[in-house]
N, C-alpha and C. Protein backbone atom coordinates (compact mmCIF):
# COMPACT_ATOMS: atom_id res chain seq x y z
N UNK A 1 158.25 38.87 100.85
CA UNK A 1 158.20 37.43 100.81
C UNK A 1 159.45 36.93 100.07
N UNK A 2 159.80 36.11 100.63
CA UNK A 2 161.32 35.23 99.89
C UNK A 2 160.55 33.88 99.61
N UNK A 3 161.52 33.02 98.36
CA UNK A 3 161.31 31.97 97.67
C UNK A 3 162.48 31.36 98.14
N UNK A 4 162.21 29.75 98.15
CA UNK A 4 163.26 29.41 98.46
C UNK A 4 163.21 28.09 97.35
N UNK A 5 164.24 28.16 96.38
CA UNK A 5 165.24 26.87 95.69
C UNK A 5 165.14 25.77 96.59
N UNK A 6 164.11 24.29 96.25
CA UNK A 6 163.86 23.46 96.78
C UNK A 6 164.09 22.16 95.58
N UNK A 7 164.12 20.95 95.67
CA UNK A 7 164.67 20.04 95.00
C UNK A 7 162.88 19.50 95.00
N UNK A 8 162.13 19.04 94.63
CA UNK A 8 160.63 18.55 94.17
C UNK A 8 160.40 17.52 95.40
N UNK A 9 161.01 16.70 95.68
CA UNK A 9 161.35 15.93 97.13
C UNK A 9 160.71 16.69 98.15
N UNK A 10 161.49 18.03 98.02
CA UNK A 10 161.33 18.54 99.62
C UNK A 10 160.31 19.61 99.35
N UNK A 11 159.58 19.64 98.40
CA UNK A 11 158.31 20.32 97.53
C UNK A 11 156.65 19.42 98.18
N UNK A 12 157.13 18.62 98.31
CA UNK A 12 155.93 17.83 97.82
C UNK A 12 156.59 16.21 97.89
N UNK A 13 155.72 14.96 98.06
CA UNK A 13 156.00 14.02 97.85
C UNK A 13 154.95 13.27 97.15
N UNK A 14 155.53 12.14 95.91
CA UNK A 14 154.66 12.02 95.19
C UNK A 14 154.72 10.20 94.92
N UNK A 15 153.57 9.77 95.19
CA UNK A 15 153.37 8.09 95.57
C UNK A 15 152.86 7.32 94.55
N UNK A 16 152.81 6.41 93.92
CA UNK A 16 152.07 5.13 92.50
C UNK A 16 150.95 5.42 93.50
N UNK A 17 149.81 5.19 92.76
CA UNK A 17 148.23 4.99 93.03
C UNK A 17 148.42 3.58 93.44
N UNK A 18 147.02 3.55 93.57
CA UNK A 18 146.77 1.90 94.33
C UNK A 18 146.00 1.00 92.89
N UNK A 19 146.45 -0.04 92.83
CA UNK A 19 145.77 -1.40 91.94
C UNK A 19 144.36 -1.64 92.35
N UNK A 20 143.44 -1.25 91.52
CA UNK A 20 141.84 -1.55 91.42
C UNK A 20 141.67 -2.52 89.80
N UNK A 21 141.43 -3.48 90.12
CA UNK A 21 141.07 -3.91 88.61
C UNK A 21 139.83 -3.89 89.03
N UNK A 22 139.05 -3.95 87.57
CA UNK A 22 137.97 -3.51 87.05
C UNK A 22 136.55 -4.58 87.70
N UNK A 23 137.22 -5.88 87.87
CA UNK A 23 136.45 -7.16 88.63
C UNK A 23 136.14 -6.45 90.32
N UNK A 24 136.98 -5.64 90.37
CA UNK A 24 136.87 -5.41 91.90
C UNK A 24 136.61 -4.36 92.44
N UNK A 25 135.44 -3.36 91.61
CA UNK A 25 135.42 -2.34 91.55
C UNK A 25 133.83 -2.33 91.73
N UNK A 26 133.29 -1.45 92.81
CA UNK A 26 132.20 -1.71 93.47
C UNK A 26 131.09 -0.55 93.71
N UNK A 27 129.98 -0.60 93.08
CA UNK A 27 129.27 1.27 92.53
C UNK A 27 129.79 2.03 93.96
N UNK A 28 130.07 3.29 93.72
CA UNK A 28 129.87 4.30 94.90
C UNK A 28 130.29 5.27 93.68
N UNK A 29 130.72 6.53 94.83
CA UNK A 29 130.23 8.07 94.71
C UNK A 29 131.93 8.06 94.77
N UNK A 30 132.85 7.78 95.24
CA UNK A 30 134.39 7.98 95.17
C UNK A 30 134.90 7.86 94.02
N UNK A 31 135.67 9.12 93.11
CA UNK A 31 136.45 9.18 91.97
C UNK A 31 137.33 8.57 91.84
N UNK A 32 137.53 7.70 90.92
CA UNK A 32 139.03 6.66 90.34
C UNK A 32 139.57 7.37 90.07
N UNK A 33 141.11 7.75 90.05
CA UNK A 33 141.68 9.02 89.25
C UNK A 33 142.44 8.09 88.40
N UNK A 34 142.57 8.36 87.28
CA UNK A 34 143.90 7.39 86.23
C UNK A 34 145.14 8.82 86.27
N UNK A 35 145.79 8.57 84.78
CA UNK A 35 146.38 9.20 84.51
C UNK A 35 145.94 9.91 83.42
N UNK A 36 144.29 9.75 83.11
CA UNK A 36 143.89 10.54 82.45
C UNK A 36 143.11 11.51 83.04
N UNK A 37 142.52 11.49 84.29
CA UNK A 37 142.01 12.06 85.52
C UNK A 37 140.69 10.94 85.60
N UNK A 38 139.53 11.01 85.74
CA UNK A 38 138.71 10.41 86.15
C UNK A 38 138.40 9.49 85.93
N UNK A 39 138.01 8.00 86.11
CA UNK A 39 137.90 7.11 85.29
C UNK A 39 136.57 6.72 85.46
N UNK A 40 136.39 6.36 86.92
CA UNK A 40 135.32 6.01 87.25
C UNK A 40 135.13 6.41 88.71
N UNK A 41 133.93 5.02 89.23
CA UNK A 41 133.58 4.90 90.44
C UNK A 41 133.77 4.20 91.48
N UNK A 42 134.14 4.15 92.20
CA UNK A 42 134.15 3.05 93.32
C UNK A 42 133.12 3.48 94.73
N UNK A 43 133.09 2.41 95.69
CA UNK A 43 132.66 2.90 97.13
C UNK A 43 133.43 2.74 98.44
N UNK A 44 135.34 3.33 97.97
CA UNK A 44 135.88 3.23 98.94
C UNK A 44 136.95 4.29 98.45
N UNK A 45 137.51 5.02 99.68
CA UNK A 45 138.49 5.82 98.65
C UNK A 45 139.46 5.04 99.50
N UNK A 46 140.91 5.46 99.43
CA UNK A 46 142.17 5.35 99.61
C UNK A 46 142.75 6.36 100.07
N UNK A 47 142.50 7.88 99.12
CA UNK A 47 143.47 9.10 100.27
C UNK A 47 142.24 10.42 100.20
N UNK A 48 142.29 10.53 101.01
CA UNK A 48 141.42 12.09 101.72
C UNK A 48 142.02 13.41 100.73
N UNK A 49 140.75 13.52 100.08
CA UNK A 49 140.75 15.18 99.69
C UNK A 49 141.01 16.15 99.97
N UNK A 50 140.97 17.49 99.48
CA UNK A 50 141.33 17.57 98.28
C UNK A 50 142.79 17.13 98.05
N UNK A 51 143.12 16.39 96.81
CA UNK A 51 144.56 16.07 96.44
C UNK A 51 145.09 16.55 95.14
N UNK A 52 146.25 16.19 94.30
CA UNK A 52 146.90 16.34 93.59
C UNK A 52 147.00 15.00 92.40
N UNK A 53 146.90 14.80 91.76
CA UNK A 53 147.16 13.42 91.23
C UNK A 53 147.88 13.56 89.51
N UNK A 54 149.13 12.96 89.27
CA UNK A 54 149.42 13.21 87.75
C UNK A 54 149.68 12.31 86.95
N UNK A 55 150.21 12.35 86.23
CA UNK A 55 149.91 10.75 85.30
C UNK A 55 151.62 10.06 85.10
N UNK A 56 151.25 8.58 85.56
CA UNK A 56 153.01 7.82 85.41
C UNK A 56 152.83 7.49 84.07
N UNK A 57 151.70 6.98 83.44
CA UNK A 57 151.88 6.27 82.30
C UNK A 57 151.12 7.10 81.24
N UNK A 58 151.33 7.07 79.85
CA UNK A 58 150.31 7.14 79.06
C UNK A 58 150.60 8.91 78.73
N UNK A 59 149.42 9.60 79.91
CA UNK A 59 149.56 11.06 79.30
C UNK A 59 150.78 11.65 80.90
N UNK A 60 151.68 11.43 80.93
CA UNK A 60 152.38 12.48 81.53
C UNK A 60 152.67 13.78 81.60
N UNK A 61 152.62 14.17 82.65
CA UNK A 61 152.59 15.61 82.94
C UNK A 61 150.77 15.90 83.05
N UNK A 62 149.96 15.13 83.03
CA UNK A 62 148.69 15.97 83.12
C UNK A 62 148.49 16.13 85.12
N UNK A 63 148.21 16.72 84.99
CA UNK A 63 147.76 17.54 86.50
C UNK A 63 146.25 17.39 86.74
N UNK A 64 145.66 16.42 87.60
CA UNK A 64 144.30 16.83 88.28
C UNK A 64 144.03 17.27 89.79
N UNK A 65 143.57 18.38 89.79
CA UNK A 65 142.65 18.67 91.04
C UNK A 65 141.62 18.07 91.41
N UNK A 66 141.80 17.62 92.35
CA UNK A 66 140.28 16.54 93.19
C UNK A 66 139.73 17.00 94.53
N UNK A 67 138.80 17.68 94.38
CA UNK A 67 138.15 18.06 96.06
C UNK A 67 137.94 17.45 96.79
N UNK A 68 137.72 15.69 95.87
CA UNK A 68 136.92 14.68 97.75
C UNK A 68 138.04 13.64 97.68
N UNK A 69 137.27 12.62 98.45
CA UNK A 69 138.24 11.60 98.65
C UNK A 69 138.16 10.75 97.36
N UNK A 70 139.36 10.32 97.24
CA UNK A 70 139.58 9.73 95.87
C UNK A 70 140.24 8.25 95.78
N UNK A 71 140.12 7.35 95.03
CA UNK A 71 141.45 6.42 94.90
C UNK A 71 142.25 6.58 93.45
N UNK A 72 143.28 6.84 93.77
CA UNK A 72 144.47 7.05 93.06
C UNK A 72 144.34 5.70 92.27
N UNK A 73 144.84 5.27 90.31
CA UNK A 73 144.75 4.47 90.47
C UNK A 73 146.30 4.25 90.08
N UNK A 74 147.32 2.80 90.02
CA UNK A 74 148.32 2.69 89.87
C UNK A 74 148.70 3.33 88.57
N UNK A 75 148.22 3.88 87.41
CA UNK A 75 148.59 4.58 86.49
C UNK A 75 148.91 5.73 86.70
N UNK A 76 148.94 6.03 88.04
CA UNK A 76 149.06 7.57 88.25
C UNK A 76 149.91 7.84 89.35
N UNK A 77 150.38 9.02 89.44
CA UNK A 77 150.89 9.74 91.07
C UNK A 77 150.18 10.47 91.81
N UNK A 78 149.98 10.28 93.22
CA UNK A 78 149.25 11.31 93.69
C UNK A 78 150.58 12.01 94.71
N UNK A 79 149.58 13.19 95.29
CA UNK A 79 150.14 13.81 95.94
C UNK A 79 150.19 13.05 97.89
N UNK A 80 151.09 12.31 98.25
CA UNK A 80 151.23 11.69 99.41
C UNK A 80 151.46 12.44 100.59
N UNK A 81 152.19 13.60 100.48
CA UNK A 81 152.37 14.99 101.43
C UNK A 81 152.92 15.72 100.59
N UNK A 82 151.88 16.75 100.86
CA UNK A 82 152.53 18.30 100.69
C UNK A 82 153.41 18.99 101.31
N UNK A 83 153.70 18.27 102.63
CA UNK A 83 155.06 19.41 103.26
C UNK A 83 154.70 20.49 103.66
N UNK A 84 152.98 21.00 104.30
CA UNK A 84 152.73 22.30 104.35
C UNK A 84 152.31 23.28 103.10
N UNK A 85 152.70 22.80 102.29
CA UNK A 85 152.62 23.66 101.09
C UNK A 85 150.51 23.60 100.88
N UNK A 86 150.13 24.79 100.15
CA UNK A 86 149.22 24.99 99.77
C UNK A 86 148.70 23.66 98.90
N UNK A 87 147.17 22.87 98.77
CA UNK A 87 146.98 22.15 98.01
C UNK A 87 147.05 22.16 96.65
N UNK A 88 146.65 23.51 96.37
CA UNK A 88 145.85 24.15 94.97
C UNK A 88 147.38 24.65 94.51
N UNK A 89 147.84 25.45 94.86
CA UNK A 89 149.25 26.16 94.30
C UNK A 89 150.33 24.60 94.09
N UNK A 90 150.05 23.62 94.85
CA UNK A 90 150.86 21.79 94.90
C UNK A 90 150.52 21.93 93.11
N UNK A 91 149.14 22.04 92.65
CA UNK A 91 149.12 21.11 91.67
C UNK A 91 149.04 22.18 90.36
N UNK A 92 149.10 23.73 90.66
CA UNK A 92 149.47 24.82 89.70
C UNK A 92 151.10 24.58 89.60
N UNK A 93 152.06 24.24 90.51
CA UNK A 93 153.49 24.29 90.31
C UNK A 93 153.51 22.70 89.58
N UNK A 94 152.84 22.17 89.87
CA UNK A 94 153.17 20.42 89.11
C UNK A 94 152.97 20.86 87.69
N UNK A 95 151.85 21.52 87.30
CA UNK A 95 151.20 21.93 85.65
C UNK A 95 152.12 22.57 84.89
N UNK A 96 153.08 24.07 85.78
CA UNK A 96 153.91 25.13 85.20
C UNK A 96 155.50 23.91 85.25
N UNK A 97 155.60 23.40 85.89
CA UNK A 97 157.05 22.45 86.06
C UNK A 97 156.60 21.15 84.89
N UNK A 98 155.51 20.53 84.24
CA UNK A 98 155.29 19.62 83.12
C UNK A 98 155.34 20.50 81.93
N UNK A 99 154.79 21.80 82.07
CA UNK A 99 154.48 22.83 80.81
C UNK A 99 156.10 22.96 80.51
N UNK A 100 156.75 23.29 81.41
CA UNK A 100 158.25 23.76 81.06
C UNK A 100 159.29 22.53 80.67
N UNK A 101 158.67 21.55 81.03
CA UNK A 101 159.56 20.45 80.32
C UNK A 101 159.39 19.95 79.14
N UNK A 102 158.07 19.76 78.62
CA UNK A 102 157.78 19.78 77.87
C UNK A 102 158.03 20.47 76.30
N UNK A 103 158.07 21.99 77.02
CA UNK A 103 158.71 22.79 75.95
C UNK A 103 159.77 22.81 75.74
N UNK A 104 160.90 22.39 76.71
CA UNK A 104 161.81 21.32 76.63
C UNK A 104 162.38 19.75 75.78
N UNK A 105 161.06 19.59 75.12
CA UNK A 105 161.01 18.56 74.49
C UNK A 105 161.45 17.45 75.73
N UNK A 106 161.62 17.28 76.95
CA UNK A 106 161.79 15.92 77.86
C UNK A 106 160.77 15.02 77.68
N UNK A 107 161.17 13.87 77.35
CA UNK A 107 160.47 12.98 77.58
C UNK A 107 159.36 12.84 78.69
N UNK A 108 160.27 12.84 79.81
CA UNK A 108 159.23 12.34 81.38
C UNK A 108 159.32 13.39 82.02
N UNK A 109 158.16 14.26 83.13
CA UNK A 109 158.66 15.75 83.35
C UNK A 109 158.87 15.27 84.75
N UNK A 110 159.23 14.40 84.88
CA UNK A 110 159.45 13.45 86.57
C UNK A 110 160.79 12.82 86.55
């Protein structure tokens, strides 16, 4: 097996969540993801499971795995295409690429 040196772009592509304020937020069974991972509930998702989702604001670099359909919320990034790439290994390389910047002391691992 060969690896191939890819720029995060051509890895994966990664999108702002969608704007839910809290007035407009309606009981169901669909996970809010923040940028802290779960927040709440709604009864509509936005992108089809399983996804990737990490945090723009607040806690950066956190990594969640989500099996169902979810809405992303604007505090966060989700995963918009993978490019083929595996779902689960998408959001183990997002965790090992925040871990390493971090120890880095970088500010933003994005």
């Amino acid at each position: 097996m060969n690896w191939e040196t890819l720029q995060l772009g051509e890895f994966l592509t990664l999108k702002r969540g969608y704007d839910l304020p809290s007035s407009q937020r309606k009981e169901g069974d669909v996970p809010i993801v923040s940028s802290s991972g779960i927040t709440g509930r709604h009864n509509v998702a936005k992108v089809e499971g399983p996804g990737v989702v990490t945090g723009r604001y607040g806690t950066l670099g956190e990594v969640f795995f989500v099996n169902e359909d979810y809405w992303p919320l604007n505090t966060a990034l989700y995963v918009q295409d993978f490019k083929g790439n595996d779902r689960r290994f998408s959001a183990y390389f997002l965790e090992e690429r925040s871990r390493g910047d971090y120890q880095r002391q970088s500010r933003s691992p994005w």
